[in-house]
Protein backbone atom coordinates (compact mmCIF):
# COMPACT_ATOMS: atom_id res chain seq x y z
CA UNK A 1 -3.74 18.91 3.54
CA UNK A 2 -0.76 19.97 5.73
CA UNK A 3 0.20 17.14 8.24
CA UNK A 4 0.63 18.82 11.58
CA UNK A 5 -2.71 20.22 10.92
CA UNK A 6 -4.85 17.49 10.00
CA UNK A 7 -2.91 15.45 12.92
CA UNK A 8 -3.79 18.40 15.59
CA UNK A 9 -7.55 18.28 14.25
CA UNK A 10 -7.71 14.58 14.33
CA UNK A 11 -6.22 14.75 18.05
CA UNK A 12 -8.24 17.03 18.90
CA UNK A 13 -11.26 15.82 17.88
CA UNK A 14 -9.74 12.58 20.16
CA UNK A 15 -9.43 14.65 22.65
CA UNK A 16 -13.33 16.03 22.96
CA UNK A 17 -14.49 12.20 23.06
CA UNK A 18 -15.47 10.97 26.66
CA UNK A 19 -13.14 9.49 28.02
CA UNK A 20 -15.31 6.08 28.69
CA UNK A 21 -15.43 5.66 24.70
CA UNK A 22 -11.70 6.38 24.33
CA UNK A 23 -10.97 4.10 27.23
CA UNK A 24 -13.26 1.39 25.44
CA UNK A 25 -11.73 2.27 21.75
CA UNK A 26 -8.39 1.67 23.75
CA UNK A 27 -9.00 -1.61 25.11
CA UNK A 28 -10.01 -2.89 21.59
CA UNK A 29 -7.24 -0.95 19.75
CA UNK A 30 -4.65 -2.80 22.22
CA UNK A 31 -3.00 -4.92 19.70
CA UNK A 32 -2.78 -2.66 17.32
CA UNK A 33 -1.02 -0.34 19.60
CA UNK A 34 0.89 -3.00 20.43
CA UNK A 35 2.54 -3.54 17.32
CA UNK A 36 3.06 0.19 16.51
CA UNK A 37 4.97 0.98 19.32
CA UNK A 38 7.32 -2.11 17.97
CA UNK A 39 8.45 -0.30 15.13
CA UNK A 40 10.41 1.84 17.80
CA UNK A 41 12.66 2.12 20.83
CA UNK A 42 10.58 1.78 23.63
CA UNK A 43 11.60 4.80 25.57
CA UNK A 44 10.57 6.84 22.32
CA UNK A 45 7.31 4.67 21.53
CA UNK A 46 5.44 4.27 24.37
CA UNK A 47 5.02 7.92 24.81
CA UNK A 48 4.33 8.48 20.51
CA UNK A 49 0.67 9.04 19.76
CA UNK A 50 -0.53 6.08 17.34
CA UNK A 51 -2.55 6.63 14.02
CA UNK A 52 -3.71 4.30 11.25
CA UNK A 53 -2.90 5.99 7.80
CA UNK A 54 -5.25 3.73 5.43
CA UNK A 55 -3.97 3.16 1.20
CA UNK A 56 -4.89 6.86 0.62
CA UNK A 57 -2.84 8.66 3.28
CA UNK A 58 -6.06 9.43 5.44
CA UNK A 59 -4.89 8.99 9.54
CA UNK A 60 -7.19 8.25 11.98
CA UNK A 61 -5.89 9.04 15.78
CA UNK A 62 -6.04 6.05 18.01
CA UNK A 63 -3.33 7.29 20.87
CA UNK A 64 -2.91 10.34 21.74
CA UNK A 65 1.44 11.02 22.35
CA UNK A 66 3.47 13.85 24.23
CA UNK A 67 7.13 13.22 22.16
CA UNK A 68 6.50 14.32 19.10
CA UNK A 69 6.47 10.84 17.49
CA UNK A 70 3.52 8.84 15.98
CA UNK A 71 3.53 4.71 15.32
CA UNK A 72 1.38 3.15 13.54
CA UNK A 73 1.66 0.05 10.98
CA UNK A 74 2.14 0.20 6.90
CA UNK A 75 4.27 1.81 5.01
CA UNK A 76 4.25 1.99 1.37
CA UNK A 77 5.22 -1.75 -0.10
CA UNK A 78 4.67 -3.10 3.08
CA UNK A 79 1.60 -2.86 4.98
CA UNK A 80 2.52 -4.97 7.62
CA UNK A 81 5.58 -2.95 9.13
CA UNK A 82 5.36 -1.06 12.71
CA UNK A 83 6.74 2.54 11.94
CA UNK A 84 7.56 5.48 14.56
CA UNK A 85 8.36 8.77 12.84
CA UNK A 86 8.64 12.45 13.82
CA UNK A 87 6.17 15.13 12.61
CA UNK A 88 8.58 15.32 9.45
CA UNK A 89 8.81 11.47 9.17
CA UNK A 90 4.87 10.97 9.32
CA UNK A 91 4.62 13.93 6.69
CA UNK A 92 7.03 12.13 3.99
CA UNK A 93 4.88 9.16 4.37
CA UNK A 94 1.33 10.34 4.21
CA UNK A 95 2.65 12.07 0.81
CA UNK A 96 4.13 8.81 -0.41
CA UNK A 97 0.63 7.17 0.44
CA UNK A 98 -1.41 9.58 -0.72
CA UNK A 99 0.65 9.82 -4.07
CA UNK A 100 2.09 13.15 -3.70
CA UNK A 101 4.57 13.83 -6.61
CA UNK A 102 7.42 14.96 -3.52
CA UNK A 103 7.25 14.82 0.39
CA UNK A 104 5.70 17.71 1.69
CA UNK A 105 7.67 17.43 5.11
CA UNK A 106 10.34 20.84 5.23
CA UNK A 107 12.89 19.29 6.83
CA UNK A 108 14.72 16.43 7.58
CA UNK A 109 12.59 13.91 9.70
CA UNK A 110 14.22 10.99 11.82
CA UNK A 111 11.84 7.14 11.81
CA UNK A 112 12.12 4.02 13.25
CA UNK A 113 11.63 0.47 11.79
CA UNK A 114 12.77 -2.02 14.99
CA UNK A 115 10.90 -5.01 12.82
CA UNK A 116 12.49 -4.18 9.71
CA UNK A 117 10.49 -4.62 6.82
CA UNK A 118 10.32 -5.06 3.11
CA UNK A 119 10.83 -3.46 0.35
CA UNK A 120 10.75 -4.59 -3.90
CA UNK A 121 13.97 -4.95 -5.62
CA UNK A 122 14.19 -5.38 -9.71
CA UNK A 123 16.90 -7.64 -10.80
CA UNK A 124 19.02 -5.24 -11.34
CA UNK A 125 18.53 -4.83 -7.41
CA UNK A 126 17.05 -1.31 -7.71
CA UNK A 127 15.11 -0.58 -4.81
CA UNK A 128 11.07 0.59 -5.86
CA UNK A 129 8.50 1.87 -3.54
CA UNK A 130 5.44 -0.72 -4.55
CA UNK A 131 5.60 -4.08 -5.83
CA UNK A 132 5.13 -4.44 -10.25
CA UNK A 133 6.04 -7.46 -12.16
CA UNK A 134 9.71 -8.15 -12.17
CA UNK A 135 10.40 -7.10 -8.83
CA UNK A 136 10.68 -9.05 -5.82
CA UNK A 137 10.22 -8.80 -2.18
CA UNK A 138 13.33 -8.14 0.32
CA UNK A 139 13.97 -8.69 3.88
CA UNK A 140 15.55 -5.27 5.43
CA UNK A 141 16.41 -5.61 9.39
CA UNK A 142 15.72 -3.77 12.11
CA UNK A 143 16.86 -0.06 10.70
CA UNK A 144 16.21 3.64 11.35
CA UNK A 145 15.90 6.06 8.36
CA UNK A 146 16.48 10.08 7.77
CA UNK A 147 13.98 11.12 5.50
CA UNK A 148 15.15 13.60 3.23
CA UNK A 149 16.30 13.60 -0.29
CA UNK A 150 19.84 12.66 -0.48
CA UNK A 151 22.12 12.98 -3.93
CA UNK A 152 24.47 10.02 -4.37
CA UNK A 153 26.73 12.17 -6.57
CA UNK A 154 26.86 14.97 -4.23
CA UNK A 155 27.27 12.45 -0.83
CA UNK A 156 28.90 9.48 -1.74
CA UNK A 157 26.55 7.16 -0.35
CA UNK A 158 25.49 4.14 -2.47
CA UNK A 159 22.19 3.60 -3.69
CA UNK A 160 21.96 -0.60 -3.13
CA UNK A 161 21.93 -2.45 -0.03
CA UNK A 162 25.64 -3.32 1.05
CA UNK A 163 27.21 -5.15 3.67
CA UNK A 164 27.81 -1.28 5.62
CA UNK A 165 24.30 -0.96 5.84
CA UNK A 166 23.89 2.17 5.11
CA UNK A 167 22.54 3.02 1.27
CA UNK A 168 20.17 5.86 -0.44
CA UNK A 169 16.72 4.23 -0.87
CA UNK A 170 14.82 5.14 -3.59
CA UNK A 171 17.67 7.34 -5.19
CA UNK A 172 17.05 9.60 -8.02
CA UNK A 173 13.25 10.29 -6.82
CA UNK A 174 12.23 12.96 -4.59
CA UNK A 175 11.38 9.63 -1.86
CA UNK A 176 15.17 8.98 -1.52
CA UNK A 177 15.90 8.86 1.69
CA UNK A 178 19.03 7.33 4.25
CA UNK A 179 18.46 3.61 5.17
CA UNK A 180 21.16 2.54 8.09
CA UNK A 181 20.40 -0.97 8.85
CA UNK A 182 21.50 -0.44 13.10
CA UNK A 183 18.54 -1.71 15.57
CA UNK A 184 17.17 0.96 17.01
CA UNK A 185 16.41 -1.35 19.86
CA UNK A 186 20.37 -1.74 20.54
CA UNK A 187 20.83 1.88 20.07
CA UNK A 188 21.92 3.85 23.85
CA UNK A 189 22.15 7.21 24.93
């Protein structure tokens, strides 16, 4: 199912609750809200909606937003990690859960990892999407992303973390995407 769709239906749906169960939902969802929004700058995540996506890509609305964005926490590899993404960001992730063969998002999309995360690395430090025997887990710092299939041949860019900071994760799959380890947090306009 299309993204924006099955977001607007979800929010919707949010939205037709009364608003003494959604403030009561809130209340108990507070931590979890909490650590969403930490996945991005605070001017951009306390006005995101926030969504759980569970292991199969299905997102459940727990915030409505009015920016565009969405937090929520889990990625693949790393189900801990707060995440804010636009509409484009959220898409390539809900196809990565939900074991799409591509992204389904149509253009670029811009996300937000203030916590860093972690991602699996093979000895040959290869960065994979999920954890298999051989690989091991890696710090990353606080880092945005552009989600969008980037060519190493065609750009230049190199597909291993380096001391720059900036690499091609997941190259040579339609998941690559633009790491660039900069804080989001430290980030001005």
């Amino acid at each position: 199912m299309y993204l924006p769709r099955l977001l607007c239906t979800a929010l919707l749906g949010t939205l037709l609750v009364p608003s003494q169960t959604r403030a009561q939902a809130a209340a108990g969802d507070a931590p979890y809200i909490k650590k969403a929004e930490s996945g991005g700058p605070a001017d951009i995540a306390t006005k995101a909606a926030v969504v759980r996506i569970d292991a199969k890509g299905v997102v459940t609305p727990v915030r409505s937003g009015t920016n565009g964005f969405t937090c929520f926490i889990g990625v693949p590899g790393d189900p801990d990690a707060p995440f804010c993404g636009d509409a484009n960001a959220v898409a390539w992730i809900v196809s990565a859960a939900s074991g799409q063969p591509k992204p389904t998002n149509t253009a670029p999309g811009i996300a937000y990892m203030a916590q860093g995360g972690v991602h699996h690395e093979t000895a040959s430090r290869d960065v994979v999407m999920m954890s298999d025997p051989g690989t091991h887990p890696v710090k990353e710092p606080p880092h945005w992303m552009l989600m969008w299939a980037f060519d190493p041949a065609t750009s230049g860019l190199p597909t291993k973390e380096n001391p720059a900071g900036v690499y091609i994760m997941f190259a040579g799959t339609p998941y690559s995407h633009l790491m660039v380890y900069q804080n989001p947090n430290h980030m001005t306009k």
